[in-house]
Protein backbone atom coordinates (compact mmCIF):
# COMPACT_ATOMS: atom_id res chain seq x y z
CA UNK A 1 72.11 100.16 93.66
CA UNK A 2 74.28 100.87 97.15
CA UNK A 3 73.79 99.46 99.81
CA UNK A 4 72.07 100.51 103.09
CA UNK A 5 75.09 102.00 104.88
CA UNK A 6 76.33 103.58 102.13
CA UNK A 7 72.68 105.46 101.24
CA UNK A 8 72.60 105.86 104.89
CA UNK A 9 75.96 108.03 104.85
CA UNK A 10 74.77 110.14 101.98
CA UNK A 11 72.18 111.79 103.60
CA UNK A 12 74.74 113.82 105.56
CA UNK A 13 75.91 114.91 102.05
CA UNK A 14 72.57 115.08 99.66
CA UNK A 15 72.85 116.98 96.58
CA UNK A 16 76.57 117.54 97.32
CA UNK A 17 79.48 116.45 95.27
CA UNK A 18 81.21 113.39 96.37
CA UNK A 19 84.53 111.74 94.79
CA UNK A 20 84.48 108.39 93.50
CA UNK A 21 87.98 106.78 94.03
CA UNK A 22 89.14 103.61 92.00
CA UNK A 23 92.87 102.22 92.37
CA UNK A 24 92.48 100.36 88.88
CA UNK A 25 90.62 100.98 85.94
CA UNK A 26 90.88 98.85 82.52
CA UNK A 27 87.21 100.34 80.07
CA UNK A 28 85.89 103.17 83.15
CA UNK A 29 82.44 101.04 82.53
CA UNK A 30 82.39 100.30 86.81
CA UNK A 31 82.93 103.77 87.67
CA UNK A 32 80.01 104.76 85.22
CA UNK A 33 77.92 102.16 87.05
CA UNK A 34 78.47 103.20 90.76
CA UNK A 35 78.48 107.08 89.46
CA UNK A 36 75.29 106.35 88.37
CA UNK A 37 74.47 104.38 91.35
CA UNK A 38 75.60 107.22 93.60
CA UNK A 39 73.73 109.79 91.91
CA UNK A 40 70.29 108.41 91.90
CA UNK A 41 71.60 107.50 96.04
CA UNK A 42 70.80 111.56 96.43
CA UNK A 43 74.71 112.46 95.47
CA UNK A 44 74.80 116.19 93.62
CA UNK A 45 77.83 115.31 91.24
CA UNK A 46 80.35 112.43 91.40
CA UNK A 47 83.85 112.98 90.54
CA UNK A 48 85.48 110.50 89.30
CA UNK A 49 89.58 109.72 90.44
CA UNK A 50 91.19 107.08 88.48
CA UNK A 51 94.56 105.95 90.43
CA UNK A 52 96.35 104.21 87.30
CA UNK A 53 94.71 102.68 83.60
CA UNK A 54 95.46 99.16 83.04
CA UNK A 55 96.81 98.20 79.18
């Protein structure tokens, strides 16, 4: 689920593609989460950017 603001600030972009940015990722589980999250928020595709992998 986001949060007001957030679902507030997608309007200006529904059913358009937004990029999902994460400094650190270890299994990718969060960004499948708030991908999910984001979509069902009114988002038309999230794309995913993974700055580095930990292990």
């Amino acid at each position: 689920m986001v949060g007001p603001e957030l679902e507030a600030a997608l309007q200006s972009v529904q059913g358009q593609a937004v990029m999902l940015v994460d400094d650190l990722t270890d299994s990718r589980w969060t960004l499948t989460v708030a991908g999910r999250a984001l979509r069902q928020a009114g988002a038309g595709a999230v794309l995913p950017l993974v700055l580095a992998q930990a292990g």
